[in-house]
PDB file of N, CA and C in Angstrom:
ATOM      1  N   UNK A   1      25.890  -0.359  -7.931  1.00  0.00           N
ATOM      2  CA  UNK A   1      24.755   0.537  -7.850  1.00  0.00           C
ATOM      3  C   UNK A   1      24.681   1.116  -6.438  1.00  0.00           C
ATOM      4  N   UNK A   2      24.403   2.692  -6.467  1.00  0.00           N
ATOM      5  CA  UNK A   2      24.503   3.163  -4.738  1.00  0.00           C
ATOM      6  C   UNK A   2      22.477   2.931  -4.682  1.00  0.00           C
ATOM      7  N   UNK A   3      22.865   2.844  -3.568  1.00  0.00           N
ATOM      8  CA  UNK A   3      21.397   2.667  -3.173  1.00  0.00           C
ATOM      9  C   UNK A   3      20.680   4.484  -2.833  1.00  0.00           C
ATOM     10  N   UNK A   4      19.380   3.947  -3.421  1.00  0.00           N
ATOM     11  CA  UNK A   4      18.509   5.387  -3.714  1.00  0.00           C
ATOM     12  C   UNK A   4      17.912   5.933  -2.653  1.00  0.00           C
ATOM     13  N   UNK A   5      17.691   7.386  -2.522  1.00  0.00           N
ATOM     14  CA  UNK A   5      16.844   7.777  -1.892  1.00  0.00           C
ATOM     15  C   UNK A   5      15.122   7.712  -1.666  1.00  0.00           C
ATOM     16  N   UNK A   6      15.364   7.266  -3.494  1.00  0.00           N
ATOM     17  CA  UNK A   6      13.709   7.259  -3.488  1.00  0.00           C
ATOM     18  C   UNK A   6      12.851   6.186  -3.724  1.00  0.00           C
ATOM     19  N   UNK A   7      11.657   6.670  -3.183  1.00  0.00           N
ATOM     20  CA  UNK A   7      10.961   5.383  -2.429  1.00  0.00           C
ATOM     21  C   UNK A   7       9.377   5.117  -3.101  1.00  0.00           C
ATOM     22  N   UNK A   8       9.206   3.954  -3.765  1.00  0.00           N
ATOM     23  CA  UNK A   8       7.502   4.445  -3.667  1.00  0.00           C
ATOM     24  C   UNK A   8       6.602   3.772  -2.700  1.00  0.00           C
ATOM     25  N   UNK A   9       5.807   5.079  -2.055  1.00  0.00           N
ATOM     26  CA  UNK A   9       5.109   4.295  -1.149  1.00  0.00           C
ATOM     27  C   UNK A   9       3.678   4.565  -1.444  1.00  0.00           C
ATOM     28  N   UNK A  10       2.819   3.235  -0.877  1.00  0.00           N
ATOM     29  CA  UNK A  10       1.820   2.834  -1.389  1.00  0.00           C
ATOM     30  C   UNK A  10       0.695   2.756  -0.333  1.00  0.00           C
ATOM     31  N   UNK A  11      -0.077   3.807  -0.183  1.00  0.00           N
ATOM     32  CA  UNK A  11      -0.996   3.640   1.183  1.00  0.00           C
ATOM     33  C   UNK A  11      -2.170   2.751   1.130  1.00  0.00           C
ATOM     34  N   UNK A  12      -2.724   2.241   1.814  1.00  0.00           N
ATOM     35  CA  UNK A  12      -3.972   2.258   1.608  1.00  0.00           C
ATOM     36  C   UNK A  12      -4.653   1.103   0.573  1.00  0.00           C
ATOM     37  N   UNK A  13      -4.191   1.023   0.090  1.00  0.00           N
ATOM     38  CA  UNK A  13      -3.923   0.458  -1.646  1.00  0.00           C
ATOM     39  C   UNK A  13      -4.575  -1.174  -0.923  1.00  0.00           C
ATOM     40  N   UNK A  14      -5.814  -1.636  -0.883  1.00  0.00           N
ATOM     41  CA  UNK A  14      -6.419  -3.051  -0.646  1.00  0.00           C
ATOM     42  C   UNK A  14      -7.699  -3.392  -1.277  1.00  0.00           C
ATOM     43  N   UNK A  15      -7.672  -4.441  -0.756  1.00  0.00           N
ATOM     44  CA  UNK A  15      -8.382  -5.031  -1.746  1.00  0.00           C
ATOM     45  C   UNK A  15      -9.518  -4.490  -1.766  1.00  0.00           C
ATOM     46  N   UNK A  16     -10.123  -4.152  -0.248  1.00  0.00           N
ATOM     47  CA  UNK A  16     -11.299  -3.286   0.079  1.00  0.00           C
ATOM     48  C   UNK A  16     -11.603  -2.016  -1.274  1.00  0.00           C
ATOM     49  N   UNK A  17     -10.443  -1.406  -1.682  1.00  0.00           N
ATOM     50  CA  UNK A  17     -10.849  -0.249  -2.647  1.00  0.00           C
ATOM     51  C   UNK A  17     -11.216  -0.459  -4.019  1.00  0.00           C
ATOM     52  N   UNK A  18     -10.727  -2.029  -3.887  1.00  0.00           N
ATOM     53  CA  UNK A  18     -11.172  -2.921  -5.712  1.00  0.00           C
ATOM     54  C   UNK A  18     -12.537  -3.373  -5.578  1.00  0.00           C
ATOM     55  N   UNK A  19     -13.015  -3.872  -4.917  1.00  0.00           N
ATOM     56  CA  UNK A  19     -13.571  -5.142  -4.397  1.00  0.00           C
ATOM     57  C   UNK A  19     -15.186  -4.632  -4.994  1.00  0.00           C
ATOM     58  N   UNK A  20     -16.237  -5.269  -4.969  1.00  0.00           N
ATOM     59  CA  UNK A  20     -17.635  -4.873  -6.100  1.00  0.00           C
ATOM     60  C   UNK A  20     -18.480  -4.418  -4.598  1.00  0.00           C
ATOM     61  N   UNK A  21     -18.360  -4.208  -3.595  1.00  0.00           N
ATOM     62  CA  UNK A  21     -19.116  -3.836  -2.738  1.00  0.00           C
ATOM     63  C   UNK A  21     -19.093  -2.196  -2.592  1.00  0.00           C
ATOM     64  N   UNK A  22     -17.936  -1.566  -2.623  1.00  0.00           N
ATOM     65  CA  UNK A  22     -17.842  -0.496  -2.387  1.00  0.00           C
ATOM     66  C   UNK A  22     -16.632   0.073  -3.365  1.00  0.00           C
ATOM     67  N   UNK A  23     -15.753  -0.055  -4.491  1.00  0.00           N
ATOM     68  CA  UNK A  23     -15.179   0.210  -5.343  1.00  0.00           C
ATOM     69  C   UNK A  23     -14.256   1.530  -5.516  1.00  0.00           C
ATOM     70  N   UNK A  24     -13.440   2.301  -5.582  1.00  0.00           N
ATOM     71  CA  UNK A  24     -13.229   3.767  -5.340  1.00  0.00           C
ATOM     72  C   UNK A  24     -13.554   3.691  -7.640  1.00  0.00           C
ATOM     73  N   UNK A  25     -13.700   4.859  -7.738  1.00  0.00           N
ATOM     74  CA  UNK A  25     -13.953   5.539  -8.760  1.00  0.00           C
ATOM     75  C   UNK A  25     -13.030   4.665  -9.862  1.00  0.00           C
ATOM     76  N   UNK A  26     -13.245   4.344 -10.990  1.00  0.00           N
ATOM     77  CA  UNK A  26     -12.350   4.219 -11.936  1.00  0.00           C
ATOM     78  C   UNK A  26     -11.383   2.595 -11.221  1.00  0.00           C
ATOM     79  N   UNK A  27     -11.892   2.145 -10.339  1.00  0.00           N
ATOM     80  CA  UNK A  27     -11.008   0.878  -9.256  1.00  0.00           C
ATOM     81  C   UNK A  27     -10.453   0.270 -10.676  1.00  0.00           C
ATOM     82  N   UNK A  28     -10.603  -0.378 -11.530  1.00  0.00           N
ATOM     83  CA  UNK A  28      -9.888  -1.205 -12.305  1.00  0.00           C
ATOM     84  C   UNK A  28      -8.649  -0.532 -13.185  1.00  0.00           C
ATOM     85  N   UNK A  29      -8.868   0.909 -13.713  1.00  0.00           N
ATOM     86  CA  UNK A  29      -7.646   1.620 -14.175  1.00  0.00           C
ATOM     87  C   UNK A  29      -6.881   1.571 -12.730  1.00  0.00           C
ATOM     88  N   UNK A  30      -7.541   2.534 -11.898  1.00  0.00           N
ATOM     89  CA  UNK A  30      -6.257   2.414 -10.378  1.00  0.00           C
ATOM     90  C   UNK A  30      -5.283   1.607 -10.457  1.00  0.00           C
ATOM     91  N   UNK A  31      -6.121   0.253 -10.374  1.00  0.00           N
ATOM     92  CA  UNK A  31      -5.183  -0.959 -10.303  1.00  0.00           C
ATOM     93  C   UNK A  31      -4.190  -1.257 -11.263  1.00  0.00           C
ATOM     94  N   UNK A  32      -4.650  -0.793 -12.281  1.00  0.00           N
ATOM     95  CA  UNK A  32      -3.757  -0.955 -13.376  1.00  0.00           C
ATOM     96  C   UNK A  32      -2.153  -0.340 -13.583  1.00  0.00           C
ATOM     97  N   UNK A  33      -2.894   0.754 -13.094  1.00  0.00           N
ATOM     98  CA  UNK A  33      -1.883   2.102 -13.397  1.00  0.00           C
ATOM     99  C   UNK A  33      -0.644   1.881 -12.133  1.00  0.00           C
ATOM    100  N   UNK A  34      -1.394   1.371 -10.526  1.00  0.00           N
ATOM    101  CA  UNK A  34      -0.310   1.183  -9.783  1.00  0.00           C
ATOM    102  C   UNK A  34       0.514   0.335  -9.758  1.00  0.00           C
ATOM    103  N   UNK A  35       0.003  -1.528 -10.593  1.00  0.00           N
ATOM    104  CA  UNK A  35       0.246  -2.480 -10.951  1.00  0.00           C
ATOM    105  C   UNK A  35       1.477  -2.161 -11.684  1.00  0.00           C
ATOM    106  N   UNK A  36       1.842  -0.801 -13.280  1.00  0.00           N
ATOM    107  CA  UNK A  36       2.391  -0.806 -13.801  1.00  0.00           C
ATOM    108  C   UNK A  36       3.505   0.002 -13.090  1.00  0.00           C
ATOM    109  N   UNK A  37       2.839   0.950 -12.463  1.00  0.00           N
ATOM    110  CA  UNK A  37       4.026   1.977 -11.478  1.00  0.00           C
ATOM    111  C   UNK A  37       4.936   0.822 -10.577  1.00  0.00           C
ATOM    112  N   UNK A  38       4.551   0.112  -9.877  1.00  0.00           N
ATOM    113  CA  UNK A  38       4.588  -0.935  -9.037  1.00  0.00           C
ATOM    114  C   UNK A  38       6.249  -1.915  -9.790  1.00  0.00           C
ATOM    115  N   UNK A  39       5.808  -1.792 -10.627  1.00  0.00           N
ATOM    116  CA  UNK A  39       6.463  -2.909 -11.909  1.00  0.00           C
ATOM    117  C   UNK A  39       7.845  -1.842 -11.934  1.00  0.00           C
ATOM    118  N   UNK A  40       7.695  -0.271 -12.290  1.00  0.00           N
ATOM    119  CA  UNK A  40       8.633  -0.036 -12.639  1.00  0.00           C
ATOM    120  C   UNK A  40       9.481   0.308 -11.694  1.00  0.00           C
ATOM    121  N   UNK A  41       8.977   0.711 -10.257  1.00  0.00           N
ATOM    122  CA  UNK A  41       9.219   1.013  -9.081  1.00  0.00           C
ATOM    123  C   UNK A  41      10.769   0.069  -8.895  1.00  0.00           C
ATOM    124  N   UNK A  42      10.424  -1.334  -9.129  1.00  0.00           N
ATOM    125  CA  UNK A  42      11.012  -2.251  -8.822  1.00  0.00           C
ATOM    126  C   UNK A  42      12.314  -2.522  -9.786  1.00  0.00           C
ATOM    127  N   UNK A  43      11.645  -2.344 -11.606  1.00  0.00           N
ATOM    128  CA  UNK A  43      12.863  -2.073 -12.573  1.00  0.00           C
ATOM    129  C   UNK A  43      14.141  -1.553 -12.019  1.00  0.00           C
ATOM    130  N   UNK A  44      13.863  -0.245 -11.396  1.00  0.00           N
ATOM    131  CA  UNK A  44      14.292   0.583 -11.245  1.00  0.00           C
ATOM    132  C   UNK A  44      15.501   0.459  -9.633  1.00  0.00           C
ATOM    133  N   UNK A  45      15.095  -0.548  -8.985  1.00  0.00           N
ATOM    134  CA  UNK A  45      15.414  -1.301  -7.778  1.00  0.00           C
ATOM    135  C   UNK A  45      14.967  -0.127  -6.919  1.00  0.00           C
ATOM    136  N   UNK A  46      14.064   0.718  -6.897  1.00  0.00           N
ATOM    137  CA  UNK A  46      13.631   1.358  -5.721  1.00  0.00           C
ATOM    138  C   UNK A  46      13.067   0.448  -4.621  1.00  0.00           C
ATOM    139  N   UNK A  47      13.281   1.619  -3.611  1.00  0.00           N
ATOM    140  CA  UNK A  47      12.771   0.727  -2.023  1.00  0.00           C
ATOM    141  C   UNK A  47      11.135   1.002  -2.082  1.00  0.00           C
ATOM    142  N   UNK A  48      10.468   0.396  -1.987  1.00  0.00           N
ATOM    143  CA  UNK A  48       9.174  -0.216  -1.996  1.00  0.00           C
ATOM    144  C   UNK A  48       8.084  -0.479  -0.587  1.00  0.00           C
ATOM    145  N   UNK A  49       7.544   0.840  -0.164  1.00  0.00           N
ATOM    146  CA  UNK A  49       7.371   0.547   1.448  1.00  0.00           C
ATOM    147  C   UNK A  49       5.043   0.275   1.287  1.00  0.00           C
ATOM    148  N   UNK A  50       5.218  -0.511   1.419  1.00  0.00           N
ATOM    149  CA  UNK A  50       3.484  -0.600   1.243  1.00  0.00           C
ATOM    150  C   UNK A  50       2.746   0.050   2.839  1.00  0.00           C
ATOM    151  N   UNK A  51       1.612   0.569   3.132  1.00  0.00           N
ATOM    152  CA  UNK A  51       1.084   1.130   3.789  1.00  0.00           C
ATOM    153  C   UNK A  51      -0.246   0.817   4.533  1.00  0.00           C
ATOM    154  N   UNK A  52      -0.630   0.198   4.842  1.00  0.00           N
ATOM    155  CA  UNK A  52      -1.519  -0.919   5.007  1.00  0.00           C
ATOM    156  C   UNK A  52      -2.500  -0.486   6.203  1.00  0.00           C
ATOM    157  N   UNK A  53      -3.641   0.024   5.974  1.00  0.00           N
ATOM    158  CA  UNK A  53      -4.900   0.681   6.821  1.00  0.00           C
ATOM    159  C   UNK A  53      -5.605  -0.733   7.760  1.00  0.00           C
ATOM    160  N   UNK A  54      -5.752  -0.473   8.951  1.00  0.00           N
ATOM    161  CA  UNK A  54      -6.113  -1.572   9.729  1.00  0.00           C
ATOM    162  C   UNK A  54      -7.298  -0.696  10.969  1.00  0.00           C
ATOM    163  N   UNK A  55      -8.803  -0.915   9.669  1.00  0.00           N
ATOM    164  CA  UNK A  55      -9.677  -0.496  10.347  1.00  0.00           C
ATOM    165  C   UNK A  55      -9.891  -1.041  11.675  1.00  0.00           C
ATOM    166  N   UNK A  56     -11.610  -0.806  11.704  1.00  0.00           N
ATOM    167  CA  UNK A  56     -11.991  -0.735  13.693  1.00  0.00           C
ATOM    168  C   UNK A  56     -12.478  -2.309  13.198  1.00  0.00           C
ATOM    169  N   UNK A  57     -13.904  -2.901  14.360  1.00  0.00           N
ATOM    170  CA  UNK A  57     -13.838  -4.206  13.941  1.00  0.00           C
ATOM    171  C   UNK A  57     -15.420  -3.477  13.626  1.00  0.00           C
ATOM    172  N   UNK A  58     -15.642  -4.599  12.533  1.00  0.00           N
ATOM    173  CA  UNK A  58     -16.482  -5.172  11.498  1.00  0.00           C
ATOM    174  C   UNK A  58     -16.248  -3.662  10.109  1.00  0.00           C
ATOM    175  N   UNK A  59     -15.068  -3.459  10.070  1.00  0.00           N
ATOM    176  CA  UNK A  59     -14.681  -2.223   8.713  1.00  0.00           C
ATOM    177  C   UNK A  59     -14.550  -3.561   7.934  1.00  0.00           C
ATOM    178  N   UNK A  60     -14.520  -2.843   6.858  1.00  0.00           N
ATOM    179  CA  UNK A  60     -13.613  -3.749   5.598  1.00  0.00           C
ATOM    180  C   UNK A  60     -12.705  -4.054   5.296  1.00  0.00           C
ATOM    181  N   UNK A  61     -11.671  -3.255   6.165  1.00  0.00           N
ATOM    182  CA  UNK A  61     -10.629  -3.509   5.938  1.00  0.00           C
ATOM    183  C   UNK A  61      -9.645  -3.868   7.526  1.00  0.00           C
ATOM    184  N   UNK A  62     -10.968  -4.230   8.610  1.00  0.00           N
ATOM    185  CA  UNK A  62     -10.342  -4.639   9.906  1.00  0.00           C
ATOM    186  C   UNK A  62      -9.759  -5.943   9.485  1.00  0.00           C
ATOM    187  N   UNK A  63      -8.427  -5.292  10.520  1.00  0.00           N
ATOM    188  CA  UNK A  63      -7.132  -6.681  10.144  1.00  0.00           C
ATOM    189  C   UNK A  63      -7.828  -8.061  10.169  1.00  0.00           C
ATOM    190  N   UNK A  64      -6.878  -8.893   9.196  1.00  0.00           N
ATOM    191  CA  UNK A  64      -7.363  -9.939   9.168  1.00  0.00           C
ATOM    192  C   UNK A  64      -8.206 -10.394   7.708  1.00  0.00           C
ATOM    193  N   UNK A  65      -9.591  -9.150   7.671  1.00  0.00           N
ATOM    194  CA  UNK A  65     -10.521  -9.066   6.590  1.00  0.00           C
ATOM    195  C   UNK A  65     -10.491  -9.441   5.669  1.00  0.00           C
ATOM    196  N   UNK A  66     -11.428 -10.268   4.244  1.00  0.00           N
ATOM    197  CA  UNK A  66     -10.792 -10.474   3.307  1.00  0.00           C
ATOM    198  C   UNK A  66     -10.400  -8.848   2.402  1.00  0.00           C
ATOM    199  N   UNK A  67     -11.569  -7.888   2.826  1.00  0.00           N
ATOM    200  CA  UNK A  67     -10.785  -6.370   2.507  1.00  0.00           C
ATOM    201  C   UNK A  67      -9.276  -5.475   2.945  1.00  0.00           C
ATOM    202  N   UNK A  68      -8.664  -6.438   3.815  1.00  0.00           N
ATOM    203  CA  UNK A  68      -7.448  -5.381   4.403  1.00  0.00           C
ATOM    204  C   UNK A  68      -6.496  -6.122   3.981  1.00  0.00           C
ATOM    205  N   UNK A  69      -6.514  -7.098   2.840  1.00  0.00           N
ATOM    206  CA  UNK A  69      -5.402  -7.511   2.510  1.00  0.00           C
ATOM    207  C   UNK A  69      -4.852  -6.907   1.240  1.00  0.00           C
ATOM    208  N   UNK A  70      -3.796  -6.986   0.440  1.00  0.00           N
ATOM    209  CA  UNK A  70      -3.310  -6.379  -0.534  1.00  0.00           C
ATOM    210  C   UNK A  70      -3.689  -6.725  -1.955  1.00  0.00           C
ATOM    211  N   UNK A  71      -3.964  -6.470  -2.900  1.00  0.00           N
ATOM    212  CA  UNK A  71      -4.180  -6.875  -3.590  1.00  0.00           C
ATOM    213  C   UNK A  71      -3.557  -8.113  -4.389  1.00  0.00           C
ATOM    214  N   UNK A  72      -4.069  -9.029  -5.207  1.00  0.00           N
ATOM    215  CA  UNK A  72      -3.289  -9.936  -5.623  1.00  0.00           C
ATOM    216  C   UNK A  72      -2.066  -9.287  -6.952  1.00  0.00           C
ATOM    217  N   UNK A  73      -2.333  -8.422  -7.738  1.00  0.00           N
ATOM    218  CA  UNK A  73      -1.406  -7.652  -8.183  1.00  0.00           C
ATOM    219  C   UNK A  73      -0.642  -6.755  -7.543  1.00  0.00           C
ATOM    220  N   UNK A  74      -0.559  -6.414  -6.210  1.00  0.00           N
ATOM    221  CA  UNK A  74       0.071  -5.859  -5.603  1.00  0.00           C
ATOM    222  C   UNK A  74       0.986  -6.254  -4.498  1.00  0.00           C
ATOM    223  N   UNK A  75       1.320  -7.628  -4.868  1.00  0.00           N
ATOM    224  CA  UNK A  75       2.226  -8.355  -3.658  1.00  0.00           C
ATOM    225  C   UNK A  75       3.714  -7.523  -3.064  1.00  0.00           C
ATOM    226  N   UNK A  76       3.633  -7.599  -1.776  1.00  0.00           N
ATOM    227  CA  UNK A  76       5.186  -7.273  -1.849  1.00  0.00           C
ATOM    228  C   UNK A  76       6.072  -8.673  -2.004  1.00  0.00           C
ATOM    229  N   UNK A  77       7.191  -7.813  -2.538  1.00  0.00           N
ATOM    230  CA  UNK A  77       8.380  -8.557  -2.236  1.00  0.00           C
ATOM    231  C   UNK A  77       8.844  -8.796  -1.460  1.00  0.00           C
ATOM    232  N   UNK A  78      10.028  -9.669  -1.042  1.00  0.00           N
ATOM    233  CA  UNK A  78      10.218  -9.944   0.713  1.00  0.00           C
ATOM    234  C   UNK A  78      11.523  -8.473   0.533  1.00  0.00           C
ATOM    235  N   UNK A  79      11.800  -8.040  -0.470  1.00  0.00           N
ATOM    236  CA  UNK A  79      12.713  -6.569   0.343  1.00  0.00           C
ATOM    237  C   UNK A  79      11.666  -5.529   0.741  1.00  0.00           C
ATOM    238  N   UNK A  80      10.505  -5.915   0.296  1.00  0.00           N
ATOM    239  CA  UNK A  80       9.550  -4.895   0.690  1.00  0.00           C
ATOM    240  C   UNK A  80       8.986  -4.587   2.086  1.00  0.00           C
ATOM    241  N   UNK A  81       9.113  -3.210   2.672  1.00  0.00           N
ATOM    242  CA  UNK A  81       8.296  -2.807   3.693  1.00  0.00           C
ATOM    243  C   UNK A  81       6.695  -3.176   3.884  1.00  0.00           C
ATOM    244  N   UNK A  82       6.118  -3.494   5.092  1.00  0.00           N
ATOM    245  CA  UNK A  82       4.995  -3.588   4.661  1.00  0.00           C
ATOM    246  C   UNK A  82       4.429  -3.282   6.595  1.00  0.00           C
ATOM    247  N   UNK A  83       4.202  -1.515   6.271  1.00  0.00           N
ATOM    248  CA  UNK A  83       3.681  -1.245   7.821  1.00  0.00           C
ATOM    249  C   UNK A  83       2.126  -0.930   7.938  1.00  0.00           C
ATOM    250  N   UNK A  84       1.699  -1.863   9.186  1.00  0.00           N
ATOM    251  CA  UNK A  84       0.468  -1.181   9.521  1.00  0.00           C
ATOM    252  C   UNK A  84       0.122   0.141  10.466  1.00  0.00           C
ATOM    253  N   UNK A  85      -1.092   0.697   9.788  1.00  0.00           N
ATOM    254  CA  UNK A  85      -1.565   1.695  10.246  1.00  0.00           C
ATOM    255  C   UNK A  85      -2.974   1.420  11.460  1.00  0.00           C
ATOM    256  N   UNK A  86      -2.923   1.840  12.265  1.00  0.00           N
ATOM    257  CA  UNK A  86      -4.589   2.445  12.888  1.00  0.00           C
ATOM    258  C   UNK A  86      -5.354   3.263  12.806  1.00  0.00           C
ATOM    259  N   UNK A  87      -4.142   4.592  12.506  1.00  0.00           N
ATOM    260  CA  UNK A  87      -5.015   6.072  12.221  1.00  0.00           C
ATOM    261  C   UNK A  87      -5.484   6.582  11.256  1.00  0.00           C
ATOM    262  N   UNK A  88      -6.036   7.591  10.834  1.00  0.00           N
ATOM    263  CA  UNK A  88      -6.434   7.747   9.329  1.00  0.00           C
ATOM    264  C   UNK A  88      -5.005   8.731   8.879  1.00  0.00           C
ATOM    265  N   UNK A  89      -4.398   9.481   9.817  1.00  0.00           N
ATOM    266  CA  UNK A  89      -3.168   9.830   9.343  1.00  0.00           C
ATOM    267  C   UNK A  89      -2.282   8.736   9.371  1.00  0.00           C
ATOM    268  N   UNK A  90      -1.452   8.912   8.301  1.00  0.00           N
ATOM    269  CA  UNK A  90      -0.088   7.628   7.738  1.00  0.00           C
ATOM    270  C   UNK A  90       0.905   8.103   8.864  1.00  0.00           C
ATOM    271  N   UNK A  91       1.527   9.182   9.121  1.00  0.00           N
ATOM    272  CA  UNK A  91       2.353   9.574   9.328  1.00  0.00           C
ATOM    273  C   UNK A  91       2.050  10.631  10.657  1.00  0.00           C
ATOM    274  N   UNK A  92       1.217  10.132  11.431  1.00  0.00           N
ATOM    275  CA  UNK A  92       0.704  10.552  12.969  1.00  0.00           C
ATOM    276  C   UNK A  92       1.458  10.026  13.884  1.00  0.00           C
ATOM    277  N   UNK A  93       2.291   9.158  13.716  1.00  0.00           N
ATOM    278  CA  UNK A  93       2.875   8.537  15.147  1.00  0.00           C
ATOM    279  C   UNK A  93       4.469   8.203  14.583  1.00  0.00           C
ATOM    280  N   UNK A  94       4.924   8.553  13.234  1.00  0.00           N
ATOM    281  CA  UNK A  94       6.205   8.192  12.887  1.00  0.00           C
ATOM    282  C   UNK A  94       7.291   9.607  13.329  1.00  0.00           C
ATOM    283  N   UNK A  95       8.403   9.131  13.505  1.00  0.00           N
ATOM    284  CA  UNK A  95       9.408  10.431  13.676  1.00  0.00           C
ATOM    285  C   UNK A  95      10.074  10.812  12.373  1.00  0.00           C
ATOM    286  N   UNK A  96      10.030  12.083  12.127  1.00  0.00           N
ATOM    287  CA  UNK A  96      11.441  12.442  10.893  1.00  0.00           C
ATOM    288  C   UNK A  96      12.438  12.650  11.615  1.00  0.00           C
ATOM    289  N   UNK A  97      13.559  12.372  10.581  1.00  0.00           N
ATOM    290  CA  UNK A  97      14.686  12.321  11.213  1.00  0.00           C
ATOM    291  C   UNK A  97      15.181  13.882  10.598  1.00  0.00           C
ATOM    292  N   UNK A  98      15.953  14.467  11.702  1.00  0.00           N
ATOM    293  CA  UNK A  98      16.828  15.650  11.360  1.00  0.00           C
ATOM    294  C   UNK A  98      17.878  15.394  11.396  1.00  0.00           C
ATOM    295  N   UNK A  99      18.622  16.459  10.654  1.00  0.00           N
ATOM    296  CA  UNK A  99      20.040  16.202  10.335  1.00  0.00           C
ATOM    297  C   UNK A  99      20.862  17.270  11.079  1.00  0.00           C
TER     298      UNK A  99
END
């Protein structure tokens, strides 16, 4: 098998957005739906990079929190990426590469 270009990546995605305090819209399909994407992501042997928001202190999801951790259906794997963020942009401080 050649190894793929494509990747699914997963921002944000904690427990904070499930959780009964503050919930995003529809939180239990979400989970579901990424749970199953998640599943096939992996079928599929794609690379798997999780994205992980690391609010200010007393957020919900300041590191550490029981909100800034990943969900329990959403574990990585140990081939899995798993980078933290500070900013609200993902991709504010990373380089693309040119060819």
């Amino acid at each position: 098998m050649h190894p793929s270009d494509t990747a699914l990546v997963l921002i944000d995605v904690q427990v904070n957005m499930f959780g009964p305090d503050n919930p995003v819209p529809t939180a239990d399909v979400m989970l579901e739906r990424l749970t199953n994407l998640l599943a096939r992501a992996r079928s599929a042997h794609l690379s798997i990079i999780f994205v992980r928001n690391c609010g200010g202190a007393g957020d919900p999801d300041e590191r550490g929190a029981p909100g800034w951790h990943l969900p329990p259906a959403l574990q990585p794997a140990d081939s899995d990426v798993v980078v933290d963020k500070t900013t609200c942009d993902t991709f504010a401080s990373t380089h693309s590469a040119r060819n």
